[in-house]
N, C-alpha and C. Protein backbone atom coordinates (compact mmCIF):
# COMPACT_ATOMS: atom_id res chain seq x y z
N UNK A 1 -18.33 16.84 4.35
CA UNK A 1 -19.14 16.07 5.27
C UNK A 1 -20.23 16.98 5.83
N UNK A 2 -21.58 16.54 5.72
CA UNK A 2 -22.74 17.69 6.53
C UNK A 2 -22.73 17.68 7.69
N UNK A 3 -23.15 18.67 8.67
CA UNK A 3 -23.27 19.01 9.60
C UNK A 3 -24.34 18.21 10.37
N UNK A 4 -24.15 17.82 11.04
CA UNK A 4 -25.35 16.92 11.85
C UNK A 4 -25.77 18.53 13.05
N UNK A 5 -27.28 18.16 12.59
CA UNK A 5 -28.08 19.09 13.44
C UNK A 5 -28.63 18.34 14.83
N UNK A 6 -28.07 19.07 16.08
CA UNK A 6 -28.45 18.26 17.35
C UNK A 6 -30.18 19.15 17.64
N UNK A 7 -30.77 17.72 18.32
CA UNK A 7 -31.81 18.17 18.95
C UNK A 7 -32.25 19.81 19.10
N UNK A 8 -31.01 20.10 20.32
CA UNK A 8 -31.75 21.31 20.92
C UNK A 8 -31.70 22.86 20.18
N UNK A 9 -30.61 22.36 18.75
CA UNK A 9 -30.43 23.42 18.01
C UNK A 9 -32.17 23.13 17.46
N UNK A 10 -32.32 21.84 16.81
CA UNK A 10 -33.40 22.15 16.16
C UNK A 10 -34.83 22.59 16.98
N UNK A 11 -34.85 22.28 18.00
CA UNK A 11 -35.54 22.41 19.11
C UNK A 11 -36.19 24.21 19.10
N UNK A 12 -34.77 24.80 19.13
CA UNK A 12 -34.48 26.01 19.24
C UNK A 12 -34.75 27.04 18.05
N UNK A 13 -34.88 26.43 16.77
CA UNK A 13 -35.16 26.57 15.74
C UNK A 13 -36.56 26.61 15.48
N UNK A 14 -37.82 25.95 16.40
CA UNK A 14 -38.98 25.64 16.09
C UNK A 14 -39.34 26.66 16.68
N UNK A 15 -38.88 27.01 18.27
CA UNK A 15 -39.16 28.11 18.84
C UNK A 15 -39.29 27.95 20.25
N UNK A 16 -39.18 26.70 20.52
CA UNK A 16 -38.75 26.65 21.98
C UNK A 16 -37.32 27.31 22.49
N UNK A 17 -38.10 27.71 23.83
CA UNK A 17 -37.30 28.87 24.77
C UNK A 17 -36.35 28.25 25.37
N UNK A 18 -36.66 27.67 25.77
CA UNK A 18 -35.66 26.40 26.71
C UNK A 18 -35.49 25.32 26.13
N UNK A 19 -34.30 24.92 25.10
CA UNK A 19 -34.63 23.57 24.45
C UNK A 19 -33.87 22.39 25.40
N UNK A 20 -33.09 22.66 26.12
CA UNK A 20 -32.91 21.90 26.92
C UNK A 20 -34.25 21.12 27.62
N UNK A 21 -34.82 21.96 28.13
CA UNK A 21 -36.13 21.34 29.38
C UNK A 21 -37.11 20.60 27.88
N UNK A 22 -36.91 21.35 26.99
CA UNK A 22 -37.59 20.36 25.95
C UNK A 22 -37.19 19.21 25.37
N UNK A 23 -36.46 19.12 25.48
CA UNK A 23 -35.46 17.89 25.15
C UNK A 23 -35.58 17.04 26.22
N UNK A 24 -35.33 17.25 27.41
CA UNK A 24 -35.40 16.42 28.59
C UNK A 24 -36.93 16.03 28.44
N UNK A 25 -38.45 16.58 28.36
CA UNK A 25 -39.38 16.20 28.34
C UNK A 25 -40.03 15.36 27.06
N UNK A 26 -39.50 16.13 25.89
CA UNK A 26 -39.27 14.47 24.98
C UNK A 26 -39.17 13.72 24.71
N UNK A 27 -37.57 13.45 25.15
CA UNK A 27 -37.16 12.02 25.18
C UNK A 27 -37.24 11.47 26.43
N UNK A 28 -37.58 12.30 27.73
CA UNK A 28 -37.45 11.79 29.01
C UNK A 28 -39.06 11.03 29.01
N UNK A 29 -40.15 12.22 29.80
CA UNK A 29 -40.87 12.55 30.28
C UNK A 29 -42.28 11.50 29.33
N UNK A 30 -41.77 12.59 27.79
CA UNK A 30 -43.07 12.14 27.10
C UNK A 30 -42.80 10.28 26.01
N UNK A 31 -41.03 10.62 25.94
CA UNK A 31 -40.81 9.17 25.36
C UNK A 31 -41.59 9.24 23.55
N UNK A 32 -41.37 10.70 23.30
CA UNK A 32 -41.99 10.88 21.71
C UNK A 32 -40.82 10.69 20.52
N UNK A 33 -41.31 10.00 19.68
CA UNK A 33 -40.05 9.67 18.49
C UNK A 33 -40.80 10.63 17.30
N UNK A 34 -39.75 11.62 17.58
CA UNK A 34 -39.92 12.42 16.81
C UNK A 34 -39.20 12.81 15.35
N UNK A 35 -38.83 11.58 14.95
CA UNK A 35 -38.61 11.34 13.74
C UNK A 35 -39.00 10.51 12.97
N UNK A 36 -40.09 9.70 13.91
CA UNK A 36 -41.34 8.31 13.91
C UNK A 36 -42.47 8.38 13.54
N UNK A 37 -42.90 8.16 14.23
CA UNK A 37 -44.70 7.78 14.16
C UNK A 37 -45.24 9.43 15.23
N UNK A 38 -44.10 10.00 15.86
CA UNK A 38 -44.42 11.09 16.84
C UNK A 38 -44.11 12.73 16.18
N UNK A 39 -44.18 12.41 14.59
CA UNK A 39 -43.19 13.76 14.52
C UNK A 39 -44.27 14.79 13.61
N UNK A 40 -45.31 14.47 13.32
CA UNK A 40 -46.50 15.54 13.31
C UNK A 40 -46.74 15.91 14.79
N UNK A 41 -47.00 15.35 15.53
CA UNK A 41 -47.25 15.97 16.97
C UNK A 41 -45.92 16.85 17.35
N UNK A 42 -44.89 16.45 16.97
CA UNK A 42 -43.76 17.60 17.49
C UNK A 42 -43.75 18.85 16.47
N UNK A 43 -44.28 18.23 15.26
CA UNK A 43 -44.14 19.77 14.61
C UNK A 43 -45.30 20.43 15.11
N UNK A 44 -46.69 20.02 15.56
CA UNK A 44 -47.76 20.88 16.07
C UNK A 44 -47.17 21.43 17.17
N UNK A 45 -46.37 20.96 18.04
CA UNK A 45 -46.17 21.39 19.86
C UNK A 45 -45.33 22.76 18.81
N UNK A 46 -44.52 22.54 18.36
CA UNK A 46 -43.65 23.62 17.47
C UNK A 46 -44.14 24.69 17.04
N UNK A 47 -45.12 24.42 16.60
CA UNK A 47 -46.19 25.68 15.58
C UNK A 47 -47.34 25.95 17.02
N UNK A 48 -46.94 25.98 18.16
CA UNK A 48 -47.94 26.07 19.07
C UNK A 48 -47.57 27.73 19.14
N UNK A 49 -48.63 28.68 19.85
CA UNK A 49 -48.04 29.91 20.19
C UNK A 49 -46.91 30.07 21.11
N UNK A 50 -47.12 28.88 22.05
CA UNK A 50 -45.67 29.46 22.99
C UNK A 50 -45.66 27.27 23.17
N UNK A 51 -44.31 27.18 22.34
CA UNK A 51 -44.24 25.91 22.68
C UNK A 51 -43.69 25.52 23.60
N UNK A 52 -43.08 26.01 24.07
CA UNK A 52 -43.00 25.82 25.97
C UNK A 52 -43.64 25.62 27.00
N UNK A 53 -44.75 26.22 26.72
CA UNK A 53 -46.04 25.73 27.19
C UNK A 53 -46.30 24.65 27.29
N UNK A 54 -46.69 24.49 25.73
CA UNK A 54 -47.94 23.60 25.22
C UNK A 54 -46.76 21.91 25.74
N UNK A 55 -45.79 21.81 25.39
CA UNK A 55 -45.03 20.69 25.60
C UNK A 55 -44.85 20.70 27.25
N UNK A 56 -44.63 21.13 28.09
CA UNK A 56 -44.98 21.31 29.35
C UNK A 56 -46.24 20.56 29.75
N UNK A 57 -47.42 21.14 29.31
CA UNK A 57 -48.78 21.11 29.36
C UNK A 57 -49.08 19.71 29.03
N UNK A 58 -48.52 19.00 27.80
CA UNK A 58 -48.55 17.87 27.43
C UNK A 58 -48.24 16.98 28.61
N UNK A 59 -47.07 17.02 29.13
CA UNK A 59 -46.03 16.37 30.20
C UNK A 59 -46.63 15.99 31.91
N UNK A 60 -47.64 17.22 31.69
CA UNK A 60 -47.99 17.32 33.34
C UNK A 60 -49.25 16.41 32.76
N UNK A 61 -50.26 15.95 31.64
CA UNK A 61 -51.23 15.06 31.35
C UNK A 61 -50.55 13.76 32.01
N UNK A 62 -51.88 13.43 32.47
CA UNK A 62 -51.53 11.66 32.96
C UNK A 62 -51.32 11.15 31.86
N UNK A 63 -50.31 10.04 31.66
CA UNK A 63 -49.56 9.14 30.63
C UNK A 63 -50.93 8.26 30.15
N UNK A 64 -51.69 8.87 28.59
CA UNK A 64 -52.55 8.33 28.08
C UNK A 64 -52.69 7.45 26.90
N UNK A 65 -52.23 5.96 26.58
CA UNK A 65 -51.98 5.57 25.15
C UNK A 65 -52.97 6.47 24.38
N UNK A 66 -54.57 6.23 24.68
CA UNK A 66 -54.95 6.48 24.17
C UNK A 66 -54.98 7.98 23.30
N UNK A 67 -54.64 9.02 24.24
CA UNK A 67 -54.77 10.42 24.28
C UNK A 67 -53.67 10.51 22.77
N UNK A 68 -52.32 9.61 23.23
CA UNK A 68 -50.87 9.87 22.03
C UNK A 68 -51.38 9.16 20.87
N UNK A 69 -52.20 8.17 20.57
CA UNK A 69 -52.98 7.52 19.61
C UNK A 69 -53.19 8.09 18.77
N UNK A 70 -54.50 8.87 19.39
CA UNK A 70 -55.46 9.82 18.96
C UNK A 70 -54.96 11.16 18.42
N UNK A 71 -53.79 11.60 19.09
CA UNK A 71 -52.96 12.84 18.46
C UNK A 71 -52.03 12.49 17.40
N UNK A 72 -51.77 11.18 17.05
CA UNK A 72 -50.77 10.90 16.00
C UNK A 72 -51.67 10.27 14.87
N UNK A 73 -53.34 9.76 15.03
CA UNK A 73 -53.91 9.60 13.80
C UNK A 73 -55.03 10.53 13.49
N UNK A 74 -55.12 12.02 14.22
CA UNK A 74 -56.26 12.82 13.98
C UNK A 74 -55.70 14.03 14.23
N UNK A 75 -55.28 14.79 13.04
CA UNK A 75 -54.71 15.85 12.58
C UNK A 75 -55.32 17.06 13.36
N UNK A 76 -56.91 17.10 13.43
CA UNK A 76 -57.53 17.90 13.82
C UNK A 76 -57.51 18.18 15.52
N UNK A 77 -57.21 16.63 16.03
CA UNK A 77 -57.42 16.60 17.39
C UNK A 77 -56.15 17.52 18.06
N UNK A 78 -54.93 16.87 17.36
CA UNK A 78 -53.34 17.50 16.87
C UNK A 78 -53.34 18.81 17.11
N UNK A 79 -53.64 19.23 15.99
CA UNK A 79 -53.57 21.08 15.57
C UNK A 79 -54.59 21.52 16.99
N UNK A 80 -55.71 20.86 17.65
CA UNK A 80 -56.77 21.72 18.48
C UNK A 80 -56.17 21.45 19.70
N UNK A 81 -55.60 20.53 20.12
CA UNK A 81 -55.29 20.39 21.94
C UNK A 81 -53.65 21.03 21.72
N UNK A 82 -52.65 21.19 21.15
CA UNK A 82 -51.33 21.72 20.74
C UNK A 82 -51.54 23.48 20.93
N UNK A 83 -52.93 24.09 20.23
CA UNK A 83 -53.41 25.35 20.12
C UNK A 83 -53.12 26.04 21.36
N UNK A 84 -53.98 24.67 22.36
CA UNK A 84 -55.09 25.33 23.58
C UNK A 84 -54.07 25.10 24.26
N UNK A 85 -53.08 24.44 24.49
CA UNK A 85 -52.39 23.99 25.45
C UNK A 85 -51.01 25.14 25.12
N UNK A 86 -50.59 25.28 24.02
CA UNK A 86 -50.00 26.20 24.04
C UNK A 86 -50.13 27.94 23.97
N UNK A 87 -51.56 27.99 24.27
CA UNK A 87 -52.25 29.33 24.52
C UNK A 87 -52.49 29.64 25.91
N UNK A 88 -52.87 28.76 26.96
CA UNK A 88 -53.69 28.81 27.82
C UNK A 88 -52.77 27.72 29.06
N UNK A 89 -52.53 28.13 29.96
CA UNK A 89 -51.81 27.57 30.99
C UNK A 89 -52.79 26.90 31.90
N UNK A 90 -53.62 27.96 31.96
CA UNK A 90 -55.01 27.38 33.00
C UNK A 90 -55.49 26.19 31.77
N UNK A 91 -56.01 26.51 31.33
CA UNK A 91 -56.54 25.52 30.12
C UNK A 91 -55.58 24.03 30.41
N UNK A 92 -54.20 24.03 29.89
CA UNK A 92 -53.17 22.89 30.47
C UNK A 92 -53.53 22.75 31.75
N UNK A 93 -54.04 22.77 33.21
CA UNK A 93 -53.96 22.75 34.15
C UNK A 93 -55.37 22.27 34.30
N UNK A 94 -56.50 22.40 33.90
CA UNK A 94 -57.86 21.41 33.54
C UNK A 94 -57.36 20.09 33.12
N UNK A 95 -56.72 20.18 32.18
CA UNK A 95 -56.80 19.09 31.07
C UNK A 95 -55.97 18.21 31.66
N UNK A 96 -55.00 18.69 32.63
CA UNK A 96 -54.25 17.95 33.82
C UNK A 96 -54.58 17.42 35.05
N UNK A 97 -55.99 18.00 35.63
CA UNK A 97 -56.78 17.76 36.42
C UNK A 97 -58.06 16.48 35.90
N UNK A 98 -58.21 16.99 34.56
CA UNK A 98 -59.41 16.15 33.62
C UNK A 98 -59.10 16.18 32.73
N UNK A 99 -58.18 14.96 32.04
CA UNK A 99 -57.80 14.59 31.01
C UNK A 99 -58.50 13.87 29.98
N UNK A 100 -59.55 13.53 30.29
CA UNK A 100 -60.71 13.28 29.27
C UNK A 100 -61.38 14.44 28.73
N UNK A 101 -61.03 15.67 29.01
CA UNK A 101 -61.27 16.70 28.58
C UNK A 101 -60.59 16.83 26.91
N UNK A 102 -59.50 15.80 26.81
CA UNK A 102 -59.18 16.18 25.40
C UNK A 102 -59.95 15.44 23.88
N UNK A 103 -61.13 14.71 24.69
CA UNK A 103 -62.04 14.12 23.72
C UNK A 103 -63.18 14.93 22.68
N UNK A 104 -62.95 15.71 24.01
CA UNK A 104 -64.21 17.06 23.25
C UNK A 104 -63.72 17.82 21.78
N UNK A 105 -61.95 17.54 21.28
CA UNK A 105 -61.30 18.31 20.68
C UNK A 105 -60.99 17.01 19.67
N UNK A 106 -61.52 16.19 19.53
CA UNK A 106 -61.38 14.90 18.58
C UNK A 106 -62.16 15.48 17.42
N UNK A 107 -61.70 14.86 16.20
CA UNK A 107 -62.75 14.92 14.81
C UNK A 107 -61.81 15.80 14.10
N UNK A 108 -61.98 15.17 12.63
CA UNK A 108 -61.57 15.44 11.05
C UNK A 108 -62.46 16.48 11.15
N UNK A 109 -63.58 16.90 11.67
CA UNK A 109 -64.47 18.19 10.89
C UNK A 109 -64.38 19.12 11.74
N UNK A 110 -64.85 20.13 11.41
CA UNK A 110 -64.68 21.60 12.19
C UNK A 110 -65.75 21.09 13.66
N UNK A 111 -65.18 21.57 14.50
CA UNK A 111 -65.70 21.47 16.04
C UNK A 111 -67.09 22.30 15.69
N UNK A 112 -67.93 21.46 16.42
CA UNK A 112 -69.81 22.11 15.97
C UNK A 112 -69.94 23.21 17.37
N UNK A 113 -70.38 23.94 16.82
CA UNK A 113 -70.86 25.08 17.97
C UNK A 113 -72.44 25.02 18.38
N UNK A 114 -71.77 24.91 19.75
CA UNK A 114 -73.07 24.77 20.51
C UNK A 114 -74.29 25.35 20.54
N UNK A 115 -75.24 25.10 20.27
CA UNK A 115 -76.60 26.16 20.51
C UNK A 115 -76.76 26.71 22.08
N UNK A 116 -77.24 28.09 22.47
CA UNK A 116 -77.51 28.61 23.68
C UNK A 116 -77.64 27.38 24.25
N UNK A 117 -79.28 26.81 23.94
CA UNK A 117 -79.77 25.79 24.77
C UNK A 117 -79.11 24.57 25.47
N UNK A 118 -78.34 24.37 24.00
CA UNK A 118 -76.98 23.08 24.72
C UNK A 118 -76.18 23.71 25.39
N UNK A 119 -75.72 24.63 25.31
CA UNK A 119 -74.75 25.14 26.55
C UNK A 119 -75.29 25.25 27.86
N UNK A 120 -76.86 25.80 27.65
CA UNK A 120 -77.83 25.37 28.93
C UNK A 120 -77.96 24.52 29.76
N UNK A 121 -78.36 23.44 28.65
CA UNK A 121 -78.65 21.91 29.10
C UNK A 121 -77.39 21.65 30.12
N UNK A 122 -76.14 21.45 29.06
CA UNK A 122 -75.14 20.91 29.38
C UNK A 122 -74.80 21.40 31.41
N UNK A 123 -74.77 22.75 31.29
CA UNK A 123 -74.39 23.39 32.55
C UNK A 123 -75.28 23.28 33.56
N UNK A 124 -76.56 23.09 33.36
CA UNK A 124 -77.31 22.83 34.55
C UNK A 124 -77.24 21.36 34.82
N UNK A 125 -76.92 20.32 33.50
CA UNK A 125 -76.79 19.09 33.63
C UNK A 125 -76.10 19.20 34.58
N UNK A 126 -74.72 19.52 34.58
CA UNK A 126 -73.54 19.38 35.25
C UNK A 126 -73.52 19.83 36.64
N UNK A 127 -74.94 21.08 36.66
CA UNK A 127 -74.88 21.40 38.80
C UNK A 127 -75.73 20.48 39.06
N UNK A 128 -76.61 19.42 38.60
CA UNK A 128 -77.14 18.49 38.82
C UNK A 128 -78.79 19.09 38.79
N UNK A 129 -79.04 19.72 38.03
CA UNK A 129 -80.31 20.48 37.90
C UNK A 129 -80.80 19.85 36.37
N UNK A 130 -82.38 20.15 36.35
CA UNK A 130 -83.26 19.62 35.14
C UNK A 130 -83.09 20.46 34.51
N UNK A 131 -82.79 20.51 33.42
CA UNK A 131 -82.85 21.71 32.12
C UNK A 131 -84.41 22.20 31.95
N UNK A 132 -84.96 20.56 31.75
CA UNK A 132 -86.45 20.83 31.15
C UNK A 132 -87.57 21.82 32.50
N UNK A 133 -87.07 21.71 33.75
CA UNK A 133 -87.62 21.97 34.94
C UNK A 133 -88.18 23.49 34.85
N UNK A 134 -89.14 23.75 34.50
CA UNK A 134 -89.65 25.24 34.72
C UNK A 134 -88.72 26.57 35.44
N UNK A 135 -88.11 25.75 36.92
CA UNK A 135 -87.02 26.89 37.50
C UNK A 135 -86.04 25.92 38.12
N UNK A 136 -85.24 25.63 37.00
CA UNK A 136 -83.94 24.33 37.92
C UNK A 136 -83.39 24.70 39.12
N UNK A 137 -83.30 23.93 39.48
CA UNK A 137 -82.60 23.95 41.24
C UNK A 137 -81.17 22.93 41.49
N UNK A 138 -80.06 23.41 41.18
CA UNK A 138 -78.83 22.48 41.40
C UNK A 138 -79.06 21.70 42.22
N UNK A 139 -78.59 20.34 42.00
CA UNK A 139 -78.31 19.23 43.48
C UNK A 139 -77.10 19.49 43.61
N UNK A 140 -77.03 18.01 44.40
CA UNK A 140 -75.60 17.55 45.20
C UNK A 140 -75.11 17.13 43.48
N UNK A 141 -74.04 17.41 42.75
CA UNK A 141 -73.83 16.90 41.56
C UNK A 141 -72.42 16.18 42.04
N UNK A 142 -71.85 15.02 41.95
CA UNK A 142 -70.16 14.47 42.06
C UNK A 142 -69.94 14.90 43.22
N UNK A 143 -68.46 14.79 43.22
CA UNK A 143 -67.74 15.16 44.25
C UNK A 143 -67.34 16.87 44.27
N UNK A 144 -67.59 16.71 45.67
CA UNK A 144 -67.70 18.90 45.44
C UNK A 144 -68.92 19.32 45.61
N UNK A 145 -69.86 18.91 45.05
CA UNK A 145 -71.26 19.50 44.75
C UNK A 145 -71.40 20.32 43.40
N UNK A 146 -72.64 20.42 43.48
CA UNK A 146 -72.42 21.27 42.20
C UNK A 146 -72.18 22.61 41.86
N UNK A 147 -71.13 23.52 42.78
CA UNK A 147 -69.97 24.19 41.85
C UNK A 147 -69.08 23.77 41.84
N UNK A 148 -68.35 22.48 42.05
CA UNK A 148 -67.20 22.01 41.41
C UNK A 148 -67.60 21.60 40.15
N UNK A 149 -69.12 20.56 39.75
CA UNK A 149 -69.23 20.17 38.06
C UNK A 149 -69.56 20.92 37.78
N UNK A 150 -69.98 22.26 38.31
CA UNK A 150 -70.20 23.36 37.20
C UNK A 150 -69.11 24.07 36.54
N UNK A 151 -68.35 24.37 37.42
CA UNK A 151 -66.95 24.45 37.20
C UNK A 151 -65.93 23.98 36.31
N UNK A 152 -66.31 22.06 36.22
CA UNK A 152 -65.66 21.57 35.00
C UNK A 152 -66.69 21.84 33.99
N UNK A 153 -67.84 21.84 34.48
CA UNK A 153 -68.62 21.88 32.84
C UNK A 153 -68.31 23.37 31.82
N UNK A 154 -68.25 24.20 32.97
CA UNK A 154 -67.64 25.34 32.01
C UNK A 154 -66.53 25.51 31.50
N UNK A 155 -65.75 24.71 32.63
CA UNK A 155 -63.80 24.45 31.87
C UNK A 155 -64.06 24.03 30.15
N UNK A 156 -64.85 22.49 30.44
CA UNK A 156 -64.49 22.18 29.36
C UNK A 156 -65.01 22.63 27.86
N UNK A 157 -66.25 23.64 28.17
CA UNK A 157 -67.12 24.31 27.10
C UNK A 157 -65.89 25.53 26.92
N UNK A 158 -64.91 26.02 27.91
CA UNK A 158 -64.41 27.31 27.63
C UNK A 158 -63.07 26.25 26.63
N UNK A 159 -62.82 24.87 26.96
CA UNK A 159 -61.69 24.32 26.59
C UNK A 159 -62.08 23.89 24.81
N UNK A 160 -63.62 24.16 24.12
CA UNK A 160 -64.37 23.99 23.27
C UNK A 160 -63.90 25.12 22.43
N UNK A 161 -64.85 26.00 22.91
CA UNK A 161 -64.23 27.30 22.34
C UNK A 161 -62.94 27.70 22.01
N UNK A 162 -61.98 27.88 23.37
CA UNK A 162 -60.84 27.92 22.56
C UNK A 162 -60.29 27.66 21.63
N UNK A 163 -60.33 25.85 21.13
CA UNK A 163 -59.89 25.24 20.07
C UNK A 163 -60.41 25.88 19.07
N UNK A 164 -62.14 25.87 19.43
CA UNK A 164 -62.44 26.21 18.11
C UNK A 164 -61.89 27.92 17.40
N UNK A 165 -61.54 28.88 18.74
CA UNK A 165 -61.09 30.39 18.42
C UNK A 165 -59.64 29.84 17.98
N UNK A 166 -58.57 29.36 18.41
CA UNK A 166 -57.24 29.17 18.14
C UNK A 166 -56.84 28.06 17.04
N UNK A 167 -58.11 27.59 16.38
CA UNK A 167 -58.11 26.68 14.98
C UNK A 167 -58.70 27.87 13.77
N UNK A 168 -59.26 28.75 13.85
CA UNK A 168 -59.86 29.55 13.51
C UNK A 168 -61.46 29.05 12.79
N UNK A 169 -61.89 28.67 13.80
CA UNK A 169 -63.28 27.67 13.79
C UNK A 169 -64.27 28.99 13.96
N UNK A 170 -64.10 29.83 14.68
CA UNK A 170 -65.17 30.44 15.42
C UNK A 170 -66.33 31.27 14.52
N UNK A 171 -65.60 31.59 13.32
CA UNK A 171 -66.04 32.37 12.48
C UNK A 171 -66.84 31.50 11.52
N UNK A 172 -66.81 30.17 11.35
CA UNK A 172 -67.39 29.74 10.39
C UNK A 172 -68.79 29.45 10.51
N UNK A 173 -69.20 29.73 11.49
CA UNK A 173 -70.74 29.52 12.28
C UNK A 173 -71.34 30.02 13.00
N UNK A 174 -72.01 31.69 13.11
CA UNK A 174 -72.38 32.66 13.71
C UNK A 174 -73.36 31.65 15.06
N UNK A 175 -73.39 31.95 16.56
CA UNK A 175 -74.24 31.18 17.21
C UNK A 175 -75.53 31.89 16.88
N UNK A 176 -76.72 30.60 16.98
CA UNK A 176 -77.67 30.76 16.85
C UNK A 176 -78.68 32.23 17.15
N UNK A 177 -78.37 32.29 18.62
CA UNK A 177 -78.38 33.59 19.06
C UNK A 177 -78.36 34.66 18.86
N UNK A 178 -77.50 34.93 18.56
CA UNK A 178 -76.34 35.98 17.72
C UNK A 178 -77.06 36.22 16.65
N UNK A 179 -76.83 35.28 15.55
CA UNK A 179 -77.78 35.52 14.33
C UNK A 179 -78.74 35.82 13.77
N UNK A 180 -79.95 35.42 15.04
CA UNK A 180 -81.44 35.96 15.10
C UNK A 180 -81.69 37.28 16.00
N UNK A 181 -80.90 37.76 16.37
CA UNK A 181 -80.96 39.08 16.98
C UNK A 181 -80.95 40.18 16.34
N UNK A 182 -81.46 41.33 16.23
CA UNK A 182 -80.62 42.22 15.47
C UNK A 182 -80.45 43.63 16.36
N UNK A 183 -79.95 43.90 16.29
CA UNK A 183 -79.55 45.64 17.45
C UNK A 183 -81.06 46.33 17.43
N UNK A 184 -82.07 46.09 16.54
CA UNK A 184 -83.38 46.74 17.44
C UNK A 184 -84.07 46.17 18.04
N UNK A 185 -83.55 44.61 18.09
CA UNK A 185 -84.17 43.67 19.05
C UNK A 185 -83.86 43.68 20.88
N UNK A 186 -82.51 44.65 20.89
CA UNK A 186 -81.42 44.13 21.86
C UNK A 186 -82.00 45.12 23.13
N UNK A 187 -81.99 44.91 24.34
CA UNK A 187 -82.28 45.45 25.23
C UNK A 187 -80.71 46.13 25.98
């Protein structure tokens, strides 16, 4: 007769530290069938660097159909928020604060890297300043002002990067910058 393998052995097997608290957030917390329609997402939380984390990190996200959707039909989105979340605690703790933050990490294709300028745009967008403006001047941007959206705007450009460094994205596209420079250009 075979051995029936319980949860927290296999749990324990993937590489979670605590398979108990993982188990409880599974079947409790996150309600994932992980022998279902949920069990690419458990093998990503698995193959995360510290899956204790990253399944944690998952747990403290506000309860999103959409977010579990999107991670069980987009491999890429999968493998990139599983990465970051199991790399980065602060990172889990944005994405828990601003959970639409995990849209930026959507797409079948390699995550596009930003040009200087869009990282520009984007961040002065976000203190409530004109990009195009000769010498921008932050407003009142949201709630907070604008160093709190500056704040998320950089969360979520640093929450960009990551994926793309912990997918091994980063290398496939020198930034613009970077590339047109050369060390006798550099001050």
């Amino acid at each position: 007769m075979p051995r029936r393998t319980t949860l927290s052995g296999r749990l324990a097997r993937m590489g979670f530290a605590d398979p108990a608290q993982a188990e409880r957030l599974i079947c409790g917390e996150l309600a994932l069938d992980i022998d279902g329609g949920d069990a690419e997402l458990f093998e990503a939380l698995g193959a995360a660097a510290d899956p204790d984390l990253a399944l944690a990190a998952l747990a403290r996200m506000p309860r999103d159909r959409e977010l579990l959707a999107a991670a069980r039909a987009d491999p890429g989105l999968r493998a990139r928020l599983t990465a970051v979340l199991g790399a980065s605690a602060a990172l889990g703790d944005h994405l828990a604060r601003h959970p639409d933050g995990w849209r930026l990490l959507r797409g079948p294709e390699p995550l596009p890297c930003p040009s200087p300028q869009e990282l520009r745009s984007d961040l002065l967008t976000a203190a409530g300043a004109d990009p195009a403006a000769p010498e921008p001047v932050a407003g009142r941007a949201g709630e907070g002002g604008a160093p709190a959206a500056l704040r998320v705007a950089y969360r979520q450009r640093l929450l960009h990067l990551a994926a793309r460094d912990l997918t091994g994205q980063v290398g496939t596209r020198i930034s613009p910058a970077a590339s047109s420079t050369t060390p006798a250009t550099w001050t």
